[in-house]
Protein backbone atom coordinates (compact mmCIF):
# COMPACT_ATOMS: atom_id res chain seq x y z
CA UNK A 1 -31.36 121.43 -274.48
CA UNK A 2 -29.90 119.54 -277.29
CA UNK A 3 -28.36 121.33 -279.55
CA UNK A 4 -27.63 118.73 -282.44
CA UNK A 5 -31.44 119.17 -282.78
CA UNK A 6 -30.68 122.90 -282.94
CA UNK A 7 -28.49 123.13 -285.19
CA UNK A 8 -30.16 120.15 -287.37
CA UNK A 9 -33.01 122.36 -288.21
CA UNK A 10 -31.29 125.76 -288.33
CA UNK A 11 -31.49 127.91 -291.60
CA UNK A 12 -28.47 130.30 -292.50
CA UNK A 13 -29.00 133.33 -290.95
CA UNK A 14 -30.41 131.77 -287.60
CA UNK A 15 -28.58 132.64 -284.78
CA UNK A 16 -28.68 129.74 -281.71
CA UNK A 17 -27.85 130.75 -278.59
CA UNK A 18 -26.28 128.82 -275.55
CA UNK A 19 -27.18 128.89 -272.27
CA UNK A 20 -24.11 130.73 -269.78
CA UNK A 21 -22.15 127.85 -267.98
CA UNK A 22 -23.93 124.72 -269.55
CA UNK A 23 -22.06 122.08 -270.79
CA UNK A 24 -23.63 120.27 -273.97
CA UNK A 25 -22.68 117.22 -275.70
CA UNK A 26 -20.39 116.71 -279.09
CA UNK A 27 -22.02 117.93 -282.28
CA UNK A 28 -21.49 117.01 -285.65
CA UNK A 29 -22.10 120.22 -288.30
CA UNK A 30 -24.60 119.03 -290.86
CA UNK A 31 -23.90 120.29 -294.55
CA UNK A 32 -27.00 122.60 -295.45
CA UNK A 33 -27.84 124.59 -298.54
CA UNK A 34 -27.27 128.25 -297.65
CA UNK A 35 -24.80 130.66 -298.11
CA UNK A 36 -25.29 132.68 -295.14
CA UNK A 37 -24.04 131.55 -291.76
CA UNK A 38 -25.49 129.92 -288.60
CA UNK A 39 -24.16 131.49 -285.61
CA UNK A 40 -23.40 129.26 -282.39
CA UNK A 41 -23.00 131.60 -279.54
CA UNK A 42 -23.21 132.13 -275.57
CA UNK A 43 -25.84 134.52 -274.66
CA UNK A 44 -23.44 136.76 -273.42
CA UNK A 45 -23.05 140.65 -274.31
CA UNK A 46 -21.42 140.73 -277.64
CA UNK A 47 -18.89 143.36 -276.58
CA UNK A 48 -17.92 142.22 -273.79
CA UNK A 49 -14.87 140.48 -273.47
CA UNK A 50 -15.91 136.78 -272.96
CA UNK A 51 -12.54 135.21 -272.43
CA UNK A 52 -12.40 136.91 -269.05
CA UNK A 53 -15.58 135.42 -268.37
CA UNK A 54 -14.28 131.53 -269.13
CA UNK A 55 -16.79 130.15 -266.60
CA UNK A 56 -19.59 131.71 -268.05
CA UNK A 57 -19.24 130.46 -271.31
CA UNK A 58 -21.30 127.76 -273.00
CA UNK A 59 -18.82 124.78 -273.46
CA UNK A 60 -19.13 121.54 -275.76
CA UNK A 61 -17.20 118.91 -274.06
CA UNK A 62 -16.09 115.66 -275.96
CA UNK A 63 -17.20 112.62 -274.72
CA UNK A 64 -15.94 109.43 -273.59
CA UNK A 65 -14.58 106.75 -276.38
CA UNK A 66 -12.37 109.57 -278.61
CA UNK A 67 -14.85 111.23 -279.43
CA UNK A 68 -13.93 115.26 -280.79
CA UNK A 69 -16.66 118.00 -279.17
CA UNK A 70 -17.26 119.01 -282.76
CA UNK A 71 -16.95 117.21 -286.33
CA UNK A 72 -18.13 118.00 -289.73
CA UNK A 73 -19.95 116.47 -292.04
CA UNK A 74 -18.69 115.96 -295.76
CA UNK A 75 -19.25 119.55 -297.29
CA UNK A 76 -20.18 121.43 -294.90
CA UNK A 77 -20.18 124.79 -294.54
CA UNK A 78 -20.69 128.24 -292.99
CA UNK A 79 -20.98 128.23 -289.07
CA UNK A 80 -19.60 130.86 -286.77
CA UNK A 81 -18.89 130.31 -283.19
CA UNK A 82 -18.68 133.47 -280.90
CA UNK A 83 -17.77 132.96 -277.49
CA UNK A 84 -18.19 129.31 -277.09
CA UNK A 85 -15.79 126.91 -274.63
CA UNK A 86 -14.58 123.44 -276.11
CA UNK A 87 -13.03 121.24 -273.53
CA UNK A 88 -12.20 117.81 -273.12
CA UNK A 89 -13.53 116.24 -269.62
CA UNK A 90 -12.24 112.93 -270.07
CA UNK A 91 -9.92 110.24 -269.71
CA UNK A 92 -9.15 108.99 -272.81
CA UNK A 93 -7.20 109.67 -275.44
CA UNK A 94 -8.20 112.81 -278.06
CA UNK A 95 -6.73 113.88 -281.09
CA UNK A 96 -8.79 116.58 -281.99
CA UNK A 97 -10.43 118.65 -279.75
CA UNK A 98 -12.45 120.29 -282.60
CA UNK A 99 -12.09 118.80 -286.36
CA UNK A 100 -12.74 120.46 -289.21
CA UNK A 101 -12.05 117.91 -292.23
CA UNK A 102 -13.61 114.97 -293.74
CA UNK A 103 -11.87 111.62 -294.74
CA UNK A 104 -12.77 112.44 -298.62
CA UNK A 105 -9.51 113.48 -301.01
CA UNK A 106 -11.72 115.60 -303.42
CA UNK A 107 -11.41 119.05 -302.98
CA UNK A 108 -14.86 119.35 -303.69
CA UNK A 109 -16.09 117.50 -300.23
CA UNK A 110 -13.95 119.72 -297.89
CA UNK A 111 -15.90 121.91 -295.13
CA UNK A 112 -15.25 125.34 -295.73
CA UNK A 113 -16.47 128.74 -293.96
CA UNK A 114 -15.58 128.39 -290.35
CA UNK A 115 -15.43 130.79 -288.34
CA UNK A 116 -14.10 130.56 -284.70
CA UNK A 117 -14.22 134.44 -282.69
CA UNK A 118 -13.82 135.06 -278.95
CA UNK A 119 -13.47 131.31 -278.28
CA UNK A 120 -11.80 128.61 -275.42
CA UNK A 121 -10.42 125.55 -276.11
CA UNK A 122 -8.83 123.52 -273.45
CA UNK A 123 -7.45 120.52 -273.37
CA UNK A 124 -7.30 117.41 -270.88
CA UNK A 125 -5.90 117.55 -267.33
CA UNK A 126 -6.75 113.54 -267.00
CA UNK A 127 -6.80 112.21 -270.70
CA UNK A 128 -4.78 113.45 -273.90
CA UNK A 129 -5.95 115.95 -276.09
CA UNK A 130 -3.06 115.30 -278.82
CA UNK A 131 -4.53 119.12 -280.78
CA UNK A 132 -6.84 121.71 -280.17
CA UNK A 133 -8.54 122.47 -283.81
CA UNK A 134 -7.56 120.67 -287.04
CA UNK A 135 -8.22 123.41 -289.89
CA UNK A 136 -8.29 120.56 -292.95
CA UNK A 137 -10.89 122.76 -294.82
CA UNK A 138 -11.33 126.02 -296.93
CA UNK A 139 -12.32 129.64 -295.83
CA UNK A 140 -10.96 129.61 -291.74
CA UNK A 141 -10.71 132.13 -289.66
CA UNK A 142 -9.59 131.94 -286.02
CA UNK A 143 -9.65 134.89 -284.14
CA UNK A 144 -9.63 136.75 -280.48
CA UNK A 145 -9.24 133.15 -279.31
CA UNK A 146 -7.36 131.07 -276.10
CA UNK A 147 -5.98 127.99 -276.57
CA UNK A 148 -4.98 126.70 -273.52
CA UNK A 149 -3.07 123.20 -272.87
CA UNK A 150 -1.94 120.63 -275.55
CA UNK A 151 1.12 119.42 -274.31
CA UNK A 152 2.08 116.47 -272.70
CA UNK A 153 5.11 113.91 -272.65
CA UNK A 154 5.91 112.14 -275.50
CA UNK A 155 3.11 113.06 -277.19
CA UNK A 156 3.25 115.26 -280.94
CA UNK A 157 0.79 117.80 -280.00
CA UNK A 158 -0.06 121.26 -281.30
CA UNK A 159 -2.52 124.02 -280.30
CA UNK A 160 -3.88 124.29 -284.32
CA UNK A 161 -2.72 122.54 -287.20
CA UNK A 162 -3.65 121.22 -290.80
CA UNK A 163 -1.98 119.60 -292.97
CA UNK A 164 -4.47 118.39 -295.92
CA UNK A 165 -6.85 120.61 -297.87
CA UNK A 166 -6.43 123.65 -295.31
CA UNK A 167 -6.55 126.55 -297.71
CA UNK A 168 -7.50 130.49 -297.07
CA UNK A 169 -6.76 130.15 -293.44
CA UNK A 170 -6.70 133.09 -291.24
CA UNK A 171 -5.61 132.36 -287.19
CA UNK A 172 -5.72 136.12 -285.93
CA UNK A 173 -4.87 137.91 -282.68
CA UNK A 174 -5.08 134.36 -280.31
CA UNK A 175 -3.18 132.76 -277.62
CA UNK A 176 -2.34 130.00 -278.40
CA UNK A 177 0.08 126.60 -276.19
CA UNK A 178 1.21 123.57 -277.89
CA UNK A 179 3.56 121.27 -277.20
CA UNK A 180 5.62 119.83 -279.80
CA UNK A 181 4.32 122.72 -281.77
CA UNK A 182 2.36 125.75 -281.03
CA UNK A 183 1.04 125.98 -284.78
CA UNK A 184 2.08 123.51 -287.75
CA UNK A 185 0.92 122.93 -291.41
CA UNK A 186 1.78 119.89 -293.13
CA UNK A 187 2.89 116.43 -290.63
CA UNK A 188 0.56 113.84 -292.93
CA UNK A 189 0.75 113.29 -296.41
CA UNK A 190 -2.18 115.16 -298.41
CA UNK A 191 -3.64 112.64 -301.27
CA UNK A 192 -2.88 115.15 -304.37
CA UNK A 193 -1.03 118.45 -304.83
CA UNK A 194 -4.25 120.22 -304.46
CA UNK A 195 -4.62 119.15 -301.45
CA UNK A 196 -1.24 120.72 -299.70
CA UNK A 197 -1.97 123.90 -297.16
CA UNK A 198 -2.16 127.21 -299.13
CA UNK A 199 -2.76 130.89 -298.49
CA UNK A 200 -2.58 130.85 -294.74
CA UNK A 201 -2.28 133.56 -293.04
CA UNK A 202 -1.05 134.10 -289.11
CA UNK A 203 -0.75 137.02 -287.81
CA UNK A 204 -0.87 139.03 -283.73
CA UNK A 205 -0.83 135.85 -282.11
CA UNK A 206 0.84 134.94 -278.88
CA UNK A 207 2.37 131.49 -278.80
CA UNK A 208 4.04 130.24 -275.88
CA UNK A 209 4.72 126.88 -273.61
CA UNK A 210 4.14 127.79 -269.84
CA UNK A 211 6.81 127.54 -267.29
CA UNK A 212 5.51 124.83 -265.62
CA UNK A 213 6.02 122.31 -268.83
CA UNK A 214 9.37 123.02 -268.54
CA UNK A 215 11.51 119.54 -268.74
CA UNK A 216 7.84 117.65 -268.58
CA UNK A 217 6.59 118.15 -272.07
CA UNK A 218 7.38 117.27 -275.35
CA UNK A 219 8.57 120.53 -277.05
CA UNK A 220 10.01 121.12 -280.66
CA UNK A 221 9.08 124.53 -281.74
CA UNK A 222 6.83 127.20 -281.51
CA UNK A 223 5.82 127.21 -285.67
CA UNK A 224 6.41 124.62 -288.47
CA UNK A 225 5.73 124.07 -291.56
CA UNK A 226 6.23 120.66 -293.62
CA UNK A 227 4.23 120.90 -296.68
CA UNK A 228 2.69 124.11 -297.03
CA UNK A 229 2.78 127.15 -300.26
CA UNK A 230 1.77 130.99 -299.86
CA UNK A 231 2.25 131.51 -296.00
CA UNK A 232 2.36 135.07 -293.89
CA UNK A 233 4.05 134.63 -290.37
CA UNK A 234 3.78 138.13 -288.96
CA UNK A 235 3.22 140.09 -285.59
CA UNK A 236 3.86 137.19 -283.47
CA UNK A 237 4.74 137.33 -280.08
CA UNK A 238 7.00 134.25 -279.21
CA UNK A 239 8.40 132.75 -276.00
CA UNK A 240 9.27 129.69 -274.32
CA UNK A 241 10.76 126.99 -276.32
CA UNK A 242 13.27 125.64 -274.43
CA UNK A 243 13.93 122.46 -276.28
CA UNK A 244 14.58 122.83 -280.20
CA UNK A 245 14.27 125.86 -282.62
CA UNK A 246 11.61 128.79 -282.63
CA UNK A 247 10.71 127.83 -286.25
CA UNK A 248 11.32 124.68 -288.39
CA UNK A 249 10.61 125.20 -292.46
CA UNK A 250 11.44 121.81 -293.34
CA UNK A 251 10.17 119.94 -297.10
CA UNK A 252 8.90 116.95 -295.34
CA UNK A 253 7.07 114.05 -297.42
CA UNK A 254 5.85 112.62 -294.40
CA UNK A 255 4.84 109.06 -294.83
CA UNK A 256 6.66 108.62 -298.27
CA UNK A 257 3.71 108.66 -300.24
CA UNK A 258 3.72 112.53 -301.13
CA UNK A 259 6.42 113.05 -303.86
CA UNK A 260 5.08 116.49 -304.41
CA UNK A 261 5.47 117.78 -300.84
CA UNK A 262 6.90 121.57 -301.02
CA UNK A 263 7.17 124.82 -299.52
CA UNK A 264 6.79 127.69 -301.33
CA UNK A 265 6.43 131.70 -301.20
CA UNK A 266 6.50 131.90 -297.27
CA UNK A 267 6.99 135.34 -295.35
CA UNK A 268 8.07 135.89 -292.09
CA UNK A 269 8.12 139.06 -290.54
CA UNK A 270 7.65 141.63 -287.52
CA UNK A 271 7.90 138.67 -285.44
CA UNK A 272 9.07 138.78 -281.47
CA UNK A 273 10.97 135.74 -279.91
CA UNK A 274 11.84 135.39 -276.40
CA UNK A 275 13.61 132.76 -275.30
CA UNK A 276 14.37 129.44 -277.75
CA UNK A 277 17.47 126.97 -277.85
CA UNK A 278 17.80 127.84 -281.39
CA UNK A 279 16.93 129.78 -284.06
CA UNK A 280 15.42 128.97 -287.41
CA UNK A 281 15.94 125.05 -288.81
CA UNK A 282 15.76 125.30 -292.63
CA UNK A 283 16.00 121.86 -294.50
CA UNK A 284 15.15 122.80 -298.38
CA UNK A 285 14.32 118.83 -299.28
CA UNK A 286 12.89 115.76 -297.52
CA UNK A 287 16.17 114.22 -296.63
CA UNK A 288 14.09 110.51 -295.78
CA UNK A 289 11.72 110.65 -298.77
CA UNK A 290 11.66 112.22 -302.19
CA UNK A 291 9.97 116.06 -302.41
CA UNK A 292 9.95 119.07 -304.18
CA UNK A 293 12.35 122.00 -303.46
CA UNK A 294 11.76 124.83 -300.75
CA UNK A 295 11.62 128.09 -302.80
CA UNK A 296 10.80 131.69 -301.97
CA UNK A 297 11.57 132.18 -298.53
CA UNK A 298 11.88 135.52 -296.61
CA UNK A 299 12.71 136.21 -293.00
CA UNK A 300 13.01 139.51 -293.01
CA UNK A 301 12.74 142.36 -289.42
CA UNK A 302 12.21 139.94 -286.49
CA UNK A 303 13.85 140.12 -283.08
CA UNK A 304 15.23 137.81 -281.43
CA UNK A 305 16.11 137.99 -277.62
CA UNK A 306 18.02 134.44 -276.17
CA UNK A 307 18.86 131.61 -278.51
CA UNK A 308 20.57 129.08 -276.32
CA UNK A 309 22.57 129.35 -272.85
CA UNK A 310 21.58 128.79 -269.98
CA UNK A 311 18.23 126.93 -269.50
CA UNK A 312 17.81 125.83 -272.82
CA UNK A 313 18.99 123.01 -274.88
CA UNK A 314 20.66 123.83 -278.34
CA UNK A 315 23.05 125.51 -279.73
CA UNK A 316 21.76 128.48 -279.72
CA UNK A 317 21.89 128.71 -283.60
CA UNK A 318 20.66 131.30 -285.42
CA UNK A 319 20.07 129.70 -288.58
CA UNK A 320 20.71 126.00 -289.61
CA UNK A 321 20.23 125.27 -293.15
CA UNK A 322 20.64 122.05 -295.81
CA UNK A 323 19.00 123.04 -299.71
CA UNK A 324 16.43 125.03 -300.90
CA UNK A 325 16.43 128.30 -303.56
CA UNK A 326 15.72 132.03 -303.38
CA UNK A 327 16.34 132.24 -299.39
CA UNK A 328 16.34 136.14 -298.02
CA UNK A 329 17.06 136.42 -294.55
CA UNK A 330 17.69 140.35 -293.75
CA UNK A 331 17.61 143.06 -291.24
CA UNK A 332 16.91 140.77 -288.09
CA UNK A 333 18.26 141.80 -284.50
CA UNK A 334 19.49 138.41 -283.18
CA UNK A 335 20.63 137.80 -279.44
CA UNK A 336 22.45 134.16 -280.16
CA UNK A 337 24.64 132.05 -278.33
CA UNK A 338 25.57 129.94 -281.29
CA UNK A 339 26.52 129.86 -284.50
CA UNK A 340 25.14 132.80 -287.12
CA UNK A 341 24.88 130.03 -289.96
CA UNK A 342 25.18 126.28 -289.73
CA UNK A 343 25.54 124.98 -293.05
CA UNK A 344 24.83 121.27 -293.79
CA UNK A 345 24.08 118.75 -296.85
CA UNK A 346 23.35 120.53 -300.32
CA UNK A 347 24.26 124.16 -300.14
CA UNK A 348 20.84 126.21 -300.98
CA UNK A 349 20.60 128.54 -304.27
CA UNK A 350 20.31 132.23 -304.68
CA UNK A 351 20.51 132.32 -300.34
CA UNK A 352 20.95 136.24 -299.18
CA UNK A 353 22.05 137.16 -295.59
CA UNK A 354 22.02 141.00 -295.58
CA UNK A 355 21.87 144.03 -293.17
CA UNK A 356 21.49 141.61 -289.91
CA UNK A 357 22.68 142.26 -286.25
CA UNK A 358 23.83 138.87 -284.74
CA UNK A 359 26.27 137.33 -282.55
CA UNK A 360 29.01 135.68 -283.98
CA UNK A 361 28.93 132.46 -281.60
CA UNK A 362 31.01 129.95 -281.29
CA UNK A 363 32.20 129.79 -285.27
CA UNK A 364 29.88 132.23 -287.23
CA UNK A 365 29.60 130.86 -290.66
CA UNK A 366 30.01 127.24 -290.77
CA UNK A 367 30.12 124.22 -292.78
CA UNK A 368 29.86 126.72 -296.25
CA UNK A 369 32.38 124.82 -298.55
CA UNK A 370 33.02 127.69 -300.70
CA UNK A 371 34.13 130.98 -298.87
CA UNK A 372 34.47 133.14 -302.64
CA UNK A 373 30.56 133.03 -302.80
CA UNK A 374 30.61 133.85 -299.28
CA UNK A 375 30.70 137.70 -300.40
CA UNK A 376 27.59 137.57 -302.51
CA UNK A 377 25.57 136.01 -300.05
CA UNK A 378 26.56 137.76 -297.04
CA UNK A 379 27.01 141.95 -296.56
CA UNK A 380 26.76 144.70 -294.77
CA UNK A 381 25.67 142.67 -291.32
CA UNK A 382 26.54 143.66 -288.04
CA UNK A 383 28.51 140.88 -286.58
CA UNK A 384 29.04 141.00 -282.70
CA UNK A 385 32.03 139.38 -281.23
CA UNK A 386 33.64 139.56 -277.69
CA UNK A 387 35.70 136.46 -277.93
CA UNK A 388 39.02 135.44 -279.48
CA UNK A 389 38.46 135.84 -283.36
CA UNK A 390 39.40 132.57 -285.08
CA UNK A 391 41.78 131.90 -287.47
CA UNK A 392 38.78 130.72 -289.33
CA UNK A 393 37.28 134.77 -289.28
CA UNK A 394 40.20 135.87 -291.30
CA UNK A 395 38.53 134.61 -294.01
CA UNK A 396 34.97 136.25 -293.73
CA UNK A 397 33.75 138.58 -296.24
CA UNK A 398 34.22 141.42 -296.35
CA UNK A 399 31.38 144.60 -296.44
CA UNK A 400 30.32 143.21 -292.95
CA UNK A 401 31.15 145.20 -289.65
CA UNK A 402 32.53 143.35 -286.47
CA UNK A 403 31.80 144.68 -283.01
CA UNK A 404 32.36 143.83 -279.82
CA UNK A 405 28.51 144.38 -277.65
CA UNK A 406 25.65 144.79 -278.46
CA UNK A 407 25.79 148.66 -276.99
CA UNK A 408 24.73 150.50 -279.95
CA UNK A 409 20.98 148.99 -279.78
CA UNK A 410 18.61 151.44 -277.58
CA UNK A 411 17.82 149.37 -274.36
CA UNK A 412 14.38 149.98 -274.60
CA UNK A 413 13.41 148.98 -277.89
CA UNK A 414 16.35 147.69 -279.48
CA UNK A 415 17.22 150.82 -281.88
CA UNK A 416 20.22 151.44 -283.72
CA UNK A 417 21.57 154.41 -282.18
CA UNK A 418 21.50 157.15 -284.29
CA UNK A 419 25.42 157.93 -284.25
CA UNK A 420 26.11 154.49 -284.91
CA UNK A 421 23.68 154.39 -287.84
CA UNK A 422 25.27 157.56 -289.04
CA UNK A 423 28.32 155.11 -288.64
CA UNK A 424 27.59 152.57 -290.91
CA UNK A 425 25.57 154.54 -293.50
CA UNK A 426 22.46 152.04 -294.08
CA UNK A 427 19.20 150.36 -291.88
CA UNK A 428 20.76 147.39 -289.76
CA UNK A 429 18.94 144.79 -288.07
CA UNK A 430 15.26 145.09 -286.80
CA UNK A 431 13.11 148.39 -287.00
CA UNK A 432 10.58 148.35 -283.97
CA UNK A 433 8.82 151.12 -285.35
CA UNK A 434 6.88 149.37 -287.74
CA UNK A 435 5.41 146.66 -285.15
CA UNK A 436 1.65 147.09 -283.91
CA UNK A 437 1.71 149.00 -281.09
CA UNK A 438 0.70 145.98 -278.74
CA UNK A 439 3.46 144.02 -279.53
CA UNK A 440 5.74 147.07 -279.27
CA UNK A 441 4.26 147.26 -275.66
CA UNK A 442 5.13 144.05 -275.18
CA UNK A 443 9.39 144.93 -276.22
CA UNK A 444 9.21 148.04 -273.81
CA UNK A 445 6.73 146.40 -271.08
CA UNK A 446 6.66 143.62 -268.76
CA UNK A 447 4.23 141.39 -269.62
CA UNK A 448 1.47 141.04 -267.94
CA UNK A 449 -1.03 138.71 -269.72
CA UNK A 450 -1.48 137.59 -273.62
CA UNK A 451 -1.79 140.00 -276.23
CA UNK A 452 -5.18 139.12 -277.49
C-alpha cells in the first residue's frame, strides 16, 4: 500500500492503519487545514503492549541517498503515531531518523502537534544514523517509546534532540540510547531568540549506553543542554556513561552566530544515576563565543551511585563549575570519587550548596579563590571522608558535618538513619520516598529491563 497516498488525502480525525510487519517507504507529513489529528498506527490491539511485539509492528524505513523515514512539510501539523517502528536499513549515512523541523526561521512555519506513543526507533547496524528524532517544532510529545542504537565512533549522536524552535516538548516514560548524548537541546545556533528550546519537559525516562559500546563509542553524557530556557529534568533513571559527566549545562553559542544563546529556569530533580566518570559540568557562559548568562538553576534530591574509579574515565567530580547566577544545588546523596566542587574561570553569583551527602574526594572544594564566602554558600552538608584530611580542610566552613562512611544511609534505599537524622537535626541528602514507585523499584531491585 502506499501510504504517502494515505496520508495525502486523510482528513483530521481519520485514523490509517498499517499493516503488522510491513515495511513502507519514507513519508513526508503534508500541512492540512484541521485541528484534529490523523492517527498513523499498526493494527495492533491498542492495549496491548506493542514494544514487546517489535516484529509485529508496522515500520517506515529510510531509504537509500540520506533520506529520513519521515519529514515534514513547512507548517504542518497534528499527526499521532501509535505503535509504529522507524528504522534505518541502509548503508549510508543518516542524520535524522525522523525530522520534525523545516529549514524556515519564522516561528510561524514550524510543525507543531506531534505526537509519538508506544513507538520504535532504531538505528543503523551497516550505515550511520547520527539521531533518532529531531523535535525542532511546537506541541511534542514522546511517550511509552524505545529508542534503541545511535551511537557509533566518532560520531556526535543522540537518541532525541532539538535545538531550534523546539518549544512545549514533552519526552515521557521512554528508553532511550545515545551516544555522545542520550538527550540534548541546543548544539546549532537558532536564527533569533525566539527560536531557542523552551518549556521542555522530561520526565520517567530511562537513558542509558549498553555495555557492549563500552570503549567503542563516542560518549559524552547522558543529558545536555546548550541553549535552552524553562526545562524539567525529573524521574530519570540514569546509567552507563563511562566517558565524561552524567549532565553538561553549558551556555554554548555554537557556531558564533548566536549572541543571545542562554540557559535559563532549569530544574533537575528525583533523578537516579548509576554509574558516570563525573558528575554535573556547569559552564555559566560560552567561553569560545559571546552568550548570555546561565541563570536559575536547581539540582535539587537526586542520587548518585559511582562517579569515577574504576572503569570509568574522569575524575569522578561531583560538580565542576565556571560562571553563571542563582545556582541551588541541595539535598543530593552523592557516591563520588572526586572532588565535591571544582571551581574554574569566573566564580558564579548567588551559588548555594546546602544539606548534601557527598564524598569529599581527593580535595573537596577547589579552585574557590575566596574561602570567607565559602560559609554562605556552603552549610549544613554531610561531607564523607576516610582519608588524611588536608591541611587545605582546616579551612572549610563551618555548619557542615565530616564523617568517615557512608554507614548512616539505609542499604536498601539510601535513607538517613533515623538516629543519625536525630543527630544532625535537619533533612540531609536525597529522600527516596518521594520517587515514583518504579524508579524506587529500580533503587531496591535488580534491574531487569527498562522502566517504560
Amino acid at each position: 500500500a502506499d501510504l504517502q497516498k494515505a496520508i495525502e488525502i486523510a482528513r483530521g480525525g481519520d485514523v490509517i492503519e498499517l499493516k503488522p510487519g510491513a515495511v513502507y517507504k519514507p513519508i513526508k507529513l503534508p500541512n492540512k487545514d484541521t485541528k484534529d489529528f490523523i492517527v498513523i498506527k499498526t493494527a495492533l490491539d491498542m492495549d496491548s503492549d506493542c514494544l514487546k511485539q517489535k516484529n509485529a509492528l508496522a515500520k517506515i524505513a529510510t531509504s537509500e541517498g540520506h533520506l529520513s523515514a519521515v519529514t515534514t512539510a513547512t507548517a504542518a501539523h497534528h499527526y499521532r503515531f501509535v505503535c509504529v517502528g522507524f528504522i534505518h536499513v541502509g548503508t549510508d549515512y543518516v542524520h535524522n531518523l525522523v525530522y520534525i523541523g523545516t529549514d524556515s526561521n519564522n516561528v510561524n512555519d514550524l510543525p507543531h502537534d506531534f505526537e509519538f506513543d508506544r513507538c520504535y526507533f532504531k538505528s543503523s547496524d551497516r550505515g550511520v544514523t547520527r539521531r533518532g528524532l529531531a523535535v525542532n517544532g511546537i506541541n511534542i510529545v514522546v511517550q511509552n517509546s524505545s529508542f534503541e542504537g545511535f551511537g557509533y565512533p566518532q560520531e556526535e549522536t543522540q537518541g532525541i534532540a532539538g535545538w531550534t524552535g523546539s518549544r512545549n516538548i514533552k519526552i515521557l516514560n521512554n528508553y532511550i540510547e545515545g551516544g555522545a548524548e542520550n538527550i540534548m537541546f541546543g548544539g546549532s545556533d537558532p536564527a533569533s531568540p525566539e527560536l531557542i528550546p523552551q518549556d521542555i519537559e522530561i520526565r520517567g525516562n530511562h537513558l542509558n549506553k549498553p555495555s557492549a559500546w563500552k570503549a567503542r563509542v563516542t560518549t559524552k553524557c547522558l543529558f545536555e543542554l546548550k541553549n535552552a530556557k524553562r526545562v524539567i529534568f525529573a524521574e530519570n533513571y540514569m546509567e552507563n556513561n563511562w566517558d565524561g559527566s552524567a549532565f553538561r549545562i553549558t551556555v554554548r553559542n555554537q557556531d558564533g552566530k548566536a549572541p543571545f544563546s542562554t540557559i535559563e529556569d532549569v530544574s533537575i530533580y528525583n533523578n537516579v544515576i548509576v554509574g558516570s566518570g563525573d558528575g554535573i559540568n556547569i559552564l555559566g557562559k560560552d567561553d569560545q563565543f559571546p552568550s548570555q548568562i546561565l541563570r536559575g538553576l536547581k539540582i535539587t534530591n537526586n542520587l548518585f551511585l559511582k562517579l569515577g574509579g574504576s572503569g570509568f574515565f574522569g575524575s569522578g567530580y561531583f560538580v565542576q563549575i565556571s560562571d553563571g547566577e542563582d545556582i541551588l544545588i541541595a539535598n543530593n546523596t552523592v557516591f563520588n570519587e572526586g572532588n565535591i566542587v571544582t571551581f574554574h574561570g569566573a566564580m558564579p553569583k548567588k551559588f548555594v550548596f546546602m544539606d548534601n551527602i557527598v564524598g569529599h574526594g581527593l580535595y573537596g572544594i577547589h579552585g574557590h579563590p575566596n574561602i570567607r564566602s565559602l560559609t554562605n554558600e556552603f552549610r549544613n552538608n554531610v561531607i564523607v571522608n576516610n582519608r588524611k584530611i588536608n591541611e587545605s580542610d582546616k579551612s572549610f566552613p563551618s555548619g557542615n558535618l565530616w564523617v568517615e562512611s557512608y554507614g548512616f544511609l539505609l542499604a536498601e534505599d539510601y535513607t538517613v538513619l533515623s538516629n543519625f537524622k536525630q543527630k544532625i537535626g535537619k533533612e540531609v541528602g536525597f529522600n527516596p520516598a518521594v520517587l515514583p514507585k518504579k524508579l524506587l523499584d529500580f533503587i531496591v531491585k535488580p534491574k531487569t529491563k527498562p522502566i517504560i
